[in-house]
PDB file of N, CA and C in Angstrom:
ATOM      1  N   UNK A   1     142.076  44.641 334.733  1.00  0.00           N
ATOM      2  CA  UNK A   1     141.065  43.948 333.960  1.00  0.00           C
ATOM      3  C   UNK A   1     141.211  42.459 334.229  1.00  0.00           C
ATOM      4  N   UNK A   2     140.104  41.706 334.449  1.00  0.00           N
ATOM      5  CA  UNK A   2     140.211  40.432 335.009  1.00  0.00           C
ATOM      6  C   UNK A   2     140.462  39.499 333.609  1.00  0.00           C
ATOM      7  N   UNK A   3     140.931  38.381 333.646  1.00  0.00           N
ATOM      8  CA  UNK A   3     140.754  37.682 332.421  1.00  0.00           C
ATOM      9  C   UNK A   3     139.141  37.091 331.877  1.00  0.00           C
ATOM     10  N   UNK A   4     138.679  36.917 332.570  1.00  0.00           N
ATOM     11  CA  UNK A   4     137.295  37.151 332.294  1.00  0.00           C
ATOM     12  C   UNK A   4     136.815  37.987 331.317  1.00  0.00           C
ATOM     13  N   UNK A   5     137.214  39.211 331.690  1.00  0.00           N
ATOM     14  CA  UNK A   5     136.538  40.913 330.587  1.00  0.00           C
ATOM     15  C   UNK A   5     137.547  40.782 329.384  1.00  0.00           C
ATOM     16  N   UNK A   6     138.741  40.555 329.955  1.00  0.00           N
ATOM     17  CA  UNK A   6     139.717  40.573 328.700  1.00  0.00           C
ATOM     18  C   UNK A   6     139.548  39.223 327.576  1.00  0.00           C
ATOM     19  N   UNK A   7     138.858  38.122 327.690  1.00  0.00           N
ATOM     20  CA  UNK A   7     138.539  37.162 326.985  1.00  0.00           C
ATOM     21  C   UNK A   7     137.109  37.963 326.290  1.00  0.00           C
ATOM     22  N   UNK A   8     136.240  38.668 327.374  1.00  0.00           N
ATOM     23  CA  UNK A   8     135.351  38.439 326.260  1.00  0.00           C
ATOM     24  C   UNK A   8     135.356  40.040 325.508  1.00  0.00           C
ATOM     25  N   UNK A   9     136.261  41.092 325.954  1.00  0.00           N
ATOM     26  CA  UNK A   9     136.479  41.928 325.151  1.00  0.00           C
ATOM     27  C   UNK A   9     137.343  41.498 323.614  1.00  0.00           C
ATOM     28  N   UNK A  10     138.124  40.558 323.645  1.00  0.00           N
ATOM     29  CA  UNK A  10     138.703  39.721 322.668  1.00  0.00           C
ATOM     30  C   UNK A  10     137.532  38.733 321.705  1.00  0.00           C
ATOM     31  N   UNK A  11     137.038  38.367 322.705  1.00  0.00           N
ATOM     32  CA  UNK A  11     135.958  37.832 321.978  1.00  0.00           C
ATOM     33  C   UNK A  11     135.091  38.467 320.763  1.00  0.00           C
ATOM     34  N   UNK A  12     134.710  39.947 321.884  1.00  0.00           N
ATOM     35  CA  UNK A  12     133.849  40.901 320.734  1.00  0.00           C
ATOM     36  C   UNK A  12     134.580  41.318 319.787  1.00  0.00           C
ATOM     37  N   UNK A  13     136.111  41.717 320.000  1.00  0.00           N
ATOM     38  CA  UNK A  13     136.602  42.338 318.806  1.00  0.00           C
ATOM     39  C   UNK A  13     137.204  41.106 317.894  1.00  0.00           C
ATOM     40  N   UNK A  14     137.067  39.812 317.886  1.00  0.00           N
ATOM     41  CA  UNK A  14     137.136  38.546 316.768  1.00  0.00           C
ATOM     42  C   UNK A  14     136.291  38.856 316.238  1.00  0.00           C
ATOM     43  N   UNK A  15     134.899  38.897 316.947  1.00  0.00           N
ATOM     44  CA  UNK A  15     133.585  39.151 316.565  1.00  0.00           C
ATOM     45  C   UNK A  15     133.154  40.129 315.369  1.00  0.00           C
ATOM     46  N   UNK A  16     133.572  41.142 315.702  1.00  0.00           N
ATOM     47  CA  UNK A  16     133.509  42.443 314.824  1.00  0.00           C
ATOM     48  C   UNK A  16     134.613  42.510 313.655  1.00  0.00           C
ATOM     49  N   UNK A  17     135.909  41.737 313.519  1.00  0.00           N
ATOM     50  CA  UNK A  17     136.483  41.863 313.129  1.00  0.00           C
ATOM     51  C   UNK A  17     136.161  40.472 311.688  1.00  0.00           C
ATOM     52  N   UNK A  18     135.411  39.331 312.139  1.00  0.00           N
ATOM     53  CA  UNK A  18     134.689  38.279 311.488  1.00  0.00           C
ATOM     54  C   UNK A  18     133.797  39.147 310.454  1.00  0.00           C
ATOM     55  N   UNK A  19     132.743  39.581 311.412  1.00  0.00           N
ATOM     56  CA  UNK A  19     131.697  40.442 310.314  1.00  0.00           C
ATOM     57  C   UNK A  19     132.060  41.385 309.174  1.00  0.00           C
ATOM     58  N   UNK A  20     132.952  41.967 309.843  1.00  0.00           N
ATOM     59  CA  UNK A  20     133.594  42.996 308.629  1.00  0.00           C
ATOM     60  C   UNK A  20     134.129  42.187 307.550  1.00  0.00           C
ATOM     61  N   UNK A  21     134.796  40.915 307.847  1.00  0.00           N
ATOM     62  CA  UNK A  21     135.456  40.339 306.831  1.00  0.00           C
ATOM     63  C   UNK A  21     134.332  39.501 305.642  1.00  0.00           C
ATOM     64  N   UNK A  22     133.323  38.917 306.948  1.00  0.00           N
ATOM     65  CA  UNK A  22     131.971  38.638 305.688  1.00  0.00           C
ATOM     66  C   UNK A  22     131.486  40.021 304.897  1.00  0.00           C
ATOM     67  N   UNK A  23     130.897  40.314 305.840  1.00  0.00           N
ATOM     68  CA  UNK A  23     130.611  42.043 304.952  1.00  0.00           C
ATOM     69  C   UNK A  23     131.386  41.968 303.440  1.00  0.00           C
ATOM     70  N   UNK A  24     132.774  42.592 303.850  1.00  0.00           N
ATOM     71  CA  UNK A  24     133.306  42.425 302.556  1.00  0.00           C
ATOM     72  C   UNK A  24     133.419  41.392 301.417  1.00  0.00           C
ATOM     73  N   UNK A  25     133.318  40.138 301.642  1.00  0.00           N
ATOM     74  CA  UNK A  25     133.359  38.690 301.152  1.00  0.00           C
ATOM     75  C   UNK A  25     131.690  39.604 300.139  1.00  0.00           C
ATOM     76  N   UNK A  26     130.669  39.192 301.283  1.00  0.00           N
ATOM     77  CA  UNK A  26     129.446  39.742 300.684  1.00  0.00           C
ATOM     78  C   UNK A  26     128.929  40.950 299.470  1.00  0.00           C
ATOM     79  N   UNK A  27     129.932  41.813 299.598  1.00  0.00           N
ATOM     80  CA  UNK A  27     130.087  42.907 298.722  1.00  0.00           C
ATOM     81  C   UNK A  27     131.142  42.435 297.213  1.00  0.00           C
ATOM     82  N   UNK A  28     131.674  41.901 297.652  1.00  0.00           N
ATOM     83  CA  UNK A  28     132.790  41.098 296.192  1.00  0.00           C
ATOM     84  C   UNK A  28     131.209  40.267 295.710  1.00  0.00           C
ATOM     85  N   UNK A  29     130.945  39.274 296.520  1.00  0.00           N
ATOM     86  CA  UNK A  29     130.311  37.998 295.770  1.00  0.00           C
ATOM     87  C   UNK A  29     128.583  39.046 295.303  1.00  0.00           C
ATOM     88  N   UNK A  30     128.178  40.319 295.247  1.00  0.00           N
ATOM     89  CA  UNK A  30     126.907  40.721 294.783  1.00  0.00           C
ATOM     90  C   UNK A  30     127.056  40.076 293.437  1.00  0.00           C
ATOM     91  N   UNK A  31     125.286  39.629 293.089  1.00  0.00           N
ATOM     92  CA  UNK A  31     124.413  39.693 293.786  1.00  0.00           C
ATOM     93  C   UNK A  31     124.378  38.420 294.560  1.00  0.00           C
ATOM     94  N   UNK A  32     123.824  38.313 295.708  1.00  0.00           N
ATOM     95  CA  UNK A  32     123.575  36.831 296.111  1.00  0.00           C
ATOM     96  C   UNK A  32     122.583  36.455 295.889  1.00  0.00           C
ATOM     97  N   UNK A  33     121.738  35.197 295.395  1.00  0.00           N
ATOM     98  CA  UNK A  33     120.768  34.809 295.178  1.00  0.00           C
ATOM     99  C   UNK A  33     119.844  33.919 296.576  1.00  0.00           C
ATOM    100  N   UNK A  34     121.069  33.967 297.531  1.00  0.00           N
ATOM    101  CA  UNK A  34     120.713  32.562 298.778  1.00  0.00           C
ATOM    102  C   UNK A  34     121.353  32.780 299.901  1.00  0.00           C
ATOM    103  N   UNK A  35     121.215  34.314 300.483  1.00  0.00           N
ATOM    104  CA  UNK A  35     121.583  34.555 301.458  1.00  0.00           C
ATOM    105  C   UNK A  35     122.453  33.398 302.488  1.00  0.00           C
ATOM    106  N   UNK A  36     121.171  33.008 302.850  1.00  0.00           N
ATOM    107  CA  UNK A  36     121.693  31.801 303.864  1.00  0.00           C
ATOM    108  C   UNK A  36     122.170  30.894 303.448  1.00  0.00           C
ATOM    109  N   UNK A  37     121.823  30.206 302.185  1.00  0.00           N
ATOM    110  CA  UNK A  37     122.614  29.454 301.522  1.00  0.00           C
ATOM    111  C   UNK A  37     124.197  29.892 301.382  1.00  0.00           C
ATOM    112  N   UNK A  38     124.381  31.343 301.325  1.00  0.00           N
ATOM    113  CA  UNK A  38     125.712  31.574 301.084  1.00  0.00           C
ATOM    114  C   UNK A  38     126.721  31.559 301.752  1.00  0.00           C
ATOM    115  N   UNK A  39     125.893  31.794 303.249  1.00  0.00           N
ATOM    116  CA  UNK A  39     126.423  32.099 304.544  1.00  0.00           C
ATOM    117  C   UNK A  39     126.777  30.711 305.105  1.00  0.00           C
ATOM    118  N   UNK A  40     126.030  30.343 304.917  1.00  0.00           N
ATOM    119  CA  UNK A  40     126.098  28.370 305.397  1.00  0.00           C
ATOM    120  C   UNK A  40     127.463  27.857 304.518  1.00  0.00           C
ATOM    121  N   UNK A  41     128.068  28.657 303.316  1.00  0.00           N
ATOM    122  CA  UNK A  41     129.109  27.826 302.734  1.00  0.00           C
ATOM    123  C   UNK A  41     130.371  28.825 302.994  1.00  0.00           C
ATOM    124  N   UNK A  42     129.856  30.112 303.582  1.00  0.00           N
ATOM    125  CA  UNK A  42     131.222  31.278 304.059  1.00  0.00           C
ATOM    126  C   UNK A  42     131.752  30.633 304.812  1.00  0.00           C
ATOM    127  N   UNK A  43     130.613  30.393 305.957  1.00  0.00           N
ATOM    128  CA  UNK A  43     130.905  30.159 307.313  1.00  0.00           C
ATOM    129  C   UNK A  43     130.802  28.905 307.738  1.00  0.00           C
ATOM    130  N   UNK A  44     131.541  27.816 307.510  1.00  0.00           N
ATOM    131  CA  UNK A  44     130.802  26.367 307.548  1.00  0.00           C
ATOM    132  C   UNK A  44     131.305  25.653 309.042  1.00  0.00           C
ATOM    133  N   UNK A  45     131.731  26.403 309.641  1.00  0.00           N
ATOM    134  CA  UNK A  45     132.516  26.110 311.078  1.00  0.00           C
ATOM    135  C   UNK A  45     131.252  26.767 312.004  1.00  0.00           C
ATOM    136  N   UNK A  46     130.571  27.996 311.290  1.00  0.00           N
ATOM    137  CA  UNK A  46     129.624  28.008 312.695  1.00  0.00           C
ATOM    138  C   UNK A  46     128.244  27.304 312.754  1.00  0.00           C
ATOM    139  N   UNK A  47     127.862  27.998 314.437  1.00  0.00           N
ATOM    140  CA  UNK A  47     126.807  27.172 314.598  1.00  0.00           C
ATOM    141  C   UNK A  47     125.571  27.748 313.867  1.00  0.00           C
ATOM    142  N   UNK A  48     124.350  27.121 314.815  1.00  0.00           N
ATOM    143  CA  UNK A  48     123.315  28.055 313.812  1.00  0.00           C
ATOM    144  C   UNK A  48     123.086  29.458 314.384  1.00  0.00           C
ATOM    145  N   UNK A  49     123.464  29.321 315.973  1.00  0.00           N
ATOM    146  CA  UNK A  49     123.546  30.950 316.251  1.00  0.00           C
ATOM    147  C   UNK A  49     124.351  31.866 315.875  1.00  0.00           C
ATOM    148  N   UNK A  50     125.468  31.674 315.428  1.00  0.00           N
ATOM    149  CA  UNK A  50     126.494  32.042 314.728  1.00  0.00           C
ATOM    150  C   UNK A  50     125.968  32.949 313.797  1.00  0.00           C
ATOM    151  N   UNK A  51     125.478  31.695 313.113  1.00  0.00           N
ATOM    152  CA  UNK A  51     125.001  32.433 311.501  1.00  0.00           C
ATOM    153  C   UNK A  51     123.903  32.899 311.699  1.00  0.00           C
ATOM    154  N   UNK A  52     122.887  32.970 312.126  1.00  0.00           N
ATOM    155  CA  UNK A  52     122.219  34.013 312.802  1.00  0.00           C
ATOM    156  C   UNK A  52     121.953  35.339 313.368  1.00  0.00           C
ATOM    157  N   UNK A  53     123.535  35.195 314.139  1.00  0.00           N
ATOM    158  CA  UNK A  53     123.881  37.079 314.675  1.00  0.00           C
ATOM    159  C   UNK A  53     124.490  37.275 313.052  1.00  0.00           C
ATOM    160  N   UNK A  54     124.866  36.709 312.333  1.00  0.00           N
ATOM    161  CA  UNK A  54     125.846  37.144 310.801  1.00  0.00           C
ATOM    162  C   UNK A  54     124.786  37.802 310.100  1.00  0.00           C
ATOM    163  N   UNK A  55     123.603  36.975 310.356  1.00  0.00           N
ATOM    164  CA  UNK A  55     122.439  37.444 309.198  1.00  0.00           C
ATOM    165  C   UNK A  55     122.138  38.680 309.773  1.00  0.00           C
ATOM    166  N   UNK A  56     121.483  38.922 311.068  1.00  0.00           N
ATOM    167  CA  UNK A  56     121.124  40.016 311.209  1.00  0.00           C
ATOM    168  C   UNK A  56     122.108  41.318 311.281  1.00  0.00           C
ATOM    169  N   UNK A  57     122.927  40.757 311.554  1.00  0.00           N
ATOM    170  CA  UNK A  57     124.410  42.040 311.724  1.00  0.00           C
ATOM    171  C   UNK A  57     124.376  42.635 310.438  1.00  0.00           C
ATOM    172  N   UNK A  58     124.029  41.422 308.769  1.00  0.00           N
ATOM    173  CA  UNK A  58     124.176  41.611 307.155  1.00  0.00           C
ATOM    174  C   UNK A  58     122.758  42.561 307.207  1.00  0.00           C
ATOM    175  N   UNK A  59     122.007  42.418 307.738  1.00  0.00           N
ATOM    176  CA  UNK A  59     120.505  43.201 307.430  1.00  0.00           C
ATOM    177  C   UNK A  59     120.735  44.721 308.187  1.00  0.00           C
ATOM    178  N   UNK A  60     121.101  44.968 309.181  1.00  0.00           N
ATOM    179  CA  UNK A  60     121.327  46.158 310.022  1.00  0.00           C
ATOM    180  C   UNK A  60     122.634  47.044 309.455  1.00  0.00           C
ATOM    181  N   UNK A  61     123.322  46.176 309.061  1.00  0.00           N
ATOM    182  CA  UNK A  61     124.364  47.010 308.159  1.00  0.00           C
ATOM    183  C   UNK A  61     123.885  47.647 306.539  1.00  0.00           C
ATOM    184  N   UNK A  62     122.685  47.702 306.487  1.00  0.00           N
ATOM    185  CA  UNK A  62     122.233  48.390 305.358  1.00  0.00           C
ATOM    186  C   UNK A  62     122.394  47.552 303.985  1.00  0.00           C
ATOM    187  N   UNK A  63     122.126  46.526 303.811  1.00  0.00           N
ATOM    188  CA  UNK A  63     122.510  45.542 302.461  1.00  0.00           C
ATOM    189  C   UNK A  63     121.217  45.712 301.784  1.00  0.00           C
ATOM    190  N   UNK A  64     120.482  45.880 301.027  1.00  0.00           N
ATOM    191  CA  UNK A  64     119.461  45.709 299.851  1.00  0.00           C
ATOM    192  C   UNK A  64     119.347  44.120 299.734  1.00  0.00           C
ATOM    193  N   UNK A  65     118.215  43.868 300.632  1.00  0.00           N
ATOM    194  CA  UNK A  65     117.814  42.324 300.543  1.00  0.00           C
ATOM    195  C   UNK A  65     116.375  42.428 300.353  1.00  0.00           C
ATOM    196  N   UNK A  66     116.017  41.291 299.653  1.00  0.00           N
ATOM    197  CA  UNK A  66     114.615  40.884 299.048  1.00  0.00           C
ATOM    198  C   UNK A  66     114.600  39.516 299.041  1.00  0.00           C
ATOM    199  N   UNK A  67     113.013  39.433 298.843  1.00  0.00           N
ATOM    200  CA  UNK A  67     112.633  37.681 298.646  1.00  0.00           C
ATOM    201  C   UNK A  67     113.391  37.595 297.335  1.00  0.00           C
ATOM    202  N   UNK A  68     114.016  36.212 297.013  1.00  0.00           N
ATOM    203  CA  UNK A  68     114.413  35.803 295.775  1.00  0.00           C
ATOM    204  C   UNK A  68     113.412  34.460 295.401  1.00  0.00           C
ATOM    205  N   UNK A  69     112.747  34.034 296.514  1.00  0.00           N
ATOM    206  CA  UNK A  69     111.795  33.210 296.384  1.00  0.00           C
ATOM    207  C   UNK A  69     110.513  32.799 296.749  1.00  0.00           C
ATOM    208  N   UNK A  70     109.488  32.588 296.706  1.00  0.00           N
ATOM    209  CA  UNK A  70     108.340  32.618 297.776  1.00  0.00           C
ATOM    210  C   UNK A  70     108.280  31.001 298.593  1.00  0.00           C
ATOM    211  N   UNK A  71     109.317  30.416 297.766  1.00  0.00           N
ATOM    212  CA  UNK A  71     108.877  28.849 298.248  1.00  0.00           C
ATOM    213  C   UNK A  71     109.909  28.746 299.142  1.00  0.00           C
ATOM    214  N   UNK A  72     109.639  27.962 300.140  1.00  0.00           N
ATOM    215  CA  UNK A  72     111.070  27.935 301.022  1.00  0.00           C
ATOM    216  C   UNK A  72     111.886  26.820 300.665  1.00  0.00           C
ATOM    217  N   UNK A  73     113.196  26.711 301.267  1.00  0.00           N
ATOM    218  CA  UNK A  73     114.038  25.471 300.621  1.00  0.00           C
ATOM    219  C   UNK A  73     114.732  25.459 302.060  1.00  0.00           C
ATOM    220  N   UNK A  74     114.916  24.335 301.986  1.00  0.00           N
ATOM    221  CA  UNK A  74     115.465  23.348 303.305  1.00  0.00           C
ATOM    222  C   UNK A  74     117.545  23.617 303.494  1.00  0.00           C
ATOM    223  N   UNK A  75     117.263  24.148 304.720  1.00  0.00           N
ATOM    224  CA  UNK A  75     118.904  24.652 305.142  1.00  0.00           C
ATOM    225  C   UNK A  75     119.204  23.366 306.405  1.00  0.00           C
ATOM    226  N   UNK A  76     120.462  23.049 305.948  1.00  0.00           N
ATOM    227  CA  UNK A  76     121.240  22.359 306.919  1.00  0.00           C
ATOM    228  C   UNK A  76     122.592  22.912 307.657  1.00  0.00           C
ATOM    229  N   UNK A  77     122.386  22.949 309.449  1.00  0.00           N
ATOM    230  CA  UNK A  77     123.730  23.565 309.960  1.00  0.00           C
ATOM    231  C   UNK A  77     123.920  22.544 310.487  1.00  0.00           C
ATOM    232  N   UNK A  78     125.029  21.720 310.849  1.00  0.00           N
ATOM    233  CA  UNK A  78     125.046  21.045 311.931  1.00  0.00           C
ATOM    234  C   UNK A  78     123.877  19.913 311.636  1.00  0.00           C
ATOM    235  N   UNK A  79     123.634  19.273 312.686  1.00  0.00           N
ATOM    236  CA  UNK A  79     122.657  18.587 313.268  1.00  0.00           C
ATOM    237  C   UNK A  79     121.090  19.765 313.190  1.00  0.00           C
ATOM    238  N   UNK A  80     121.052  20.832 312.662  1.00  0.00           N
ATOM    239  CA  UNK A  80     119.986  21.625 312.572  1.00  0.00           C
ATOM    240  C   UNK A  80     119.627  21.493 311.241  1.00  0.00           C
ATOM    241  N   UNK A  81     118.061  21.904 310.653  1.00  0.00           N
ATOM    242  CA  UNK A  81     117.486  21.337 309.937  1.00  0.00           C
ATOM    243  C   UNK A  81     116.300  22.600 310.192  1.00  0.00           C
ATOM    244  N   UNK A  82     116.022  23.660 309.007  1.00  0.00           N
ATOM    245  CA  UNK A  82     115.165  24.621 308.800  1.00  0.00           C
ATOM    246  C   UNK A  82     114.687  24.460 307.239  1.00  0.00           C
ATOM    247  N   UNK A  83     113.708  24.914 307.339  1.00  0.00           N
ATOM    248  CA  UNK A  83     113.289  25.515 305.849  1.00  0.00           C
ATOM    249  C   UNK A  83     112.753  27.226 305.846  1.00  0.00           C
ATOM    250  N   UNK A  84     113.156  28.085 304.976  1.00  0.00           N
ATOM    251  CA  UNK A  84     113.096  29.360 305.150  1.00  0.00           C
ATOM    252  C   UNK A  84     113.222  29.482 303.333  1.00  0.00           C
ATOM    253  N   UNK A  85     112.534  31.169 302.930  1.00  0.00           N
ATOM    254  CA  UNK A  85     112.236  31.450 301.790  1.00  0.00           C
ATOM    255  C   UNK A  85     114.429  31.952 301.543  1.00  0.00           C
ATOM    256  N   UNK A  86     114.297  32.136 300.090  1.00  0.00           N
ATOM    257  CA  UNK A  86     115.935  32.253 299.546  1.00  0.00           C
ATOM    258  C   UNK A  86     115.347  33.888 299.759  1.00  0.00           C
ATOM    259  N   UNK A  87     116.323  35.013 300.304  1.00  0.00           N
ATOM    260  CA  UNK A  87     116.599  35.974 300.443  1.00  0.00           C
ATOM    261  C   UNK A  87     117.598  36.684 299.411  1.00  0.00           C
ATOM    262  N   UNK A  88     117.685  37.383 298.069  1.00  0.00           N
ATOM    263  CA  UNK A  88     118.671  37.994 297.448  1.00  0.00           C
ATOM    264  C   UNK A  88     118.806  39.300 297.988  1.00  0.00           C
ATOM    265  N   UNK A  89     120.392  39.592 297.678  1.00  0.00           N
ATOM    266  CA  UNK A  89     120.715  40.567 298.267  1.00  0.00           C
ATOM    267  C   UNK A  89     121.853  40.911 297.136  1.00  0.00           C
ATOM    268  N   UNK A  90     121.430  42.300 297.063  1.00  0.00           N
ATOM    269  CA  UNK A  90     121.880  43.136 295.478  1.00  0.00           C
ATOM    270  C   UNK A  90     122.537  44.157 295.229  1.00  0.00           C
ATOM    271  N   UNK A  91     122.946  44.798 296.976  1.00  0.00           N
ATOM    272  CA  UNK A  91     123.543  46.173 297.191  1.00  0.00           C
ATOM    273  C   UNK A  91     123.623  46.326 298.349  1.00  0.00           C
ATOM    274  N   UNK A  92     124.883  47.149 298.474  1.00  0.00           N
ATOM    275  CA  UNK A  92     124.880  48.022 300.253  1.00  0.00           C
ATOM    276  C   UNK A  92     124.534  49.104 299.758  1.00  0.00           C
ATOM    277  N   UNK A  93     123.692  49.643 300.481  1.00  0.00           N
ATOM    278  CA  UNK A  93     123.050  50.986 300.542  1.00  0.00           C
ATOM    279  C   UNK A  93     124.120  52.004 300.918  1.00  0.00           C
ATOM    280  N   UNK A  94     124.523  52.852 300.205  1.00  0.00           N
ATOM    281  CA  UNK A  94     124.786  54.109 300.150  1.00  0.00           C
ATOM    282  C   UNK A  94     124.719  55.295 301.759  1.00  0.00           C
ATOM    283  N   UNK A  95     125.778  55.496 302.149  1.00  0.00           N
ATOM    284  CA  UNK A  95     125.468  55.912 303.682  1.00  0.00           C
ATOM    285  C   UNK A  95     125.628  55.169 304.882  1.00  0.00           C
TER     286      UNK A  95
END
């Protein structure tokens, strides 16, 4: 195995081994009222792609998320600068 594959097989399993640990963080702190808001203060070392693969990895892993707001509110990562609606999230689904 070249160090190449072995960095980024290491890579993926930090990777997977990160998510699981939000996951769980996420399941202690129900309900969340600010998804991204929450994630932006879990994770304050990553970037915005970071928190990005986090969000969708949190949605595909079966979590019970809804609008918590219709108005959007202004997120800061970094030097990045979005506005997006607050997302609550109230349960892992069963299964």
């Amino acid at each position: 195995m070249s160090n190449q594959t072995r960095g980024t097989k290491n890579e993926t399993e930090l990777a997977t081994r990160e998510q699981a640990r939000v996951f769980r963080e996420l399941e202690r702190s129900l309900p969340v009222d600010d998804l991204m808001g929450w994630l932006i203060r879990t994770l304050p070392l990553a970037n915005r792609n970071q928190l990005f693969s986090v969000l969708k990895a949190i949605y595909e892993a079966g979590f019970e998320i809804g609008p918590a707001s219709q108005t959007p509110r202004p997120y800061e990562i970094g030097r990045d600068a979005f506005q997006a609606c607050p997302q609550r999230v109230t349960a892992r689904k069963a299964g």
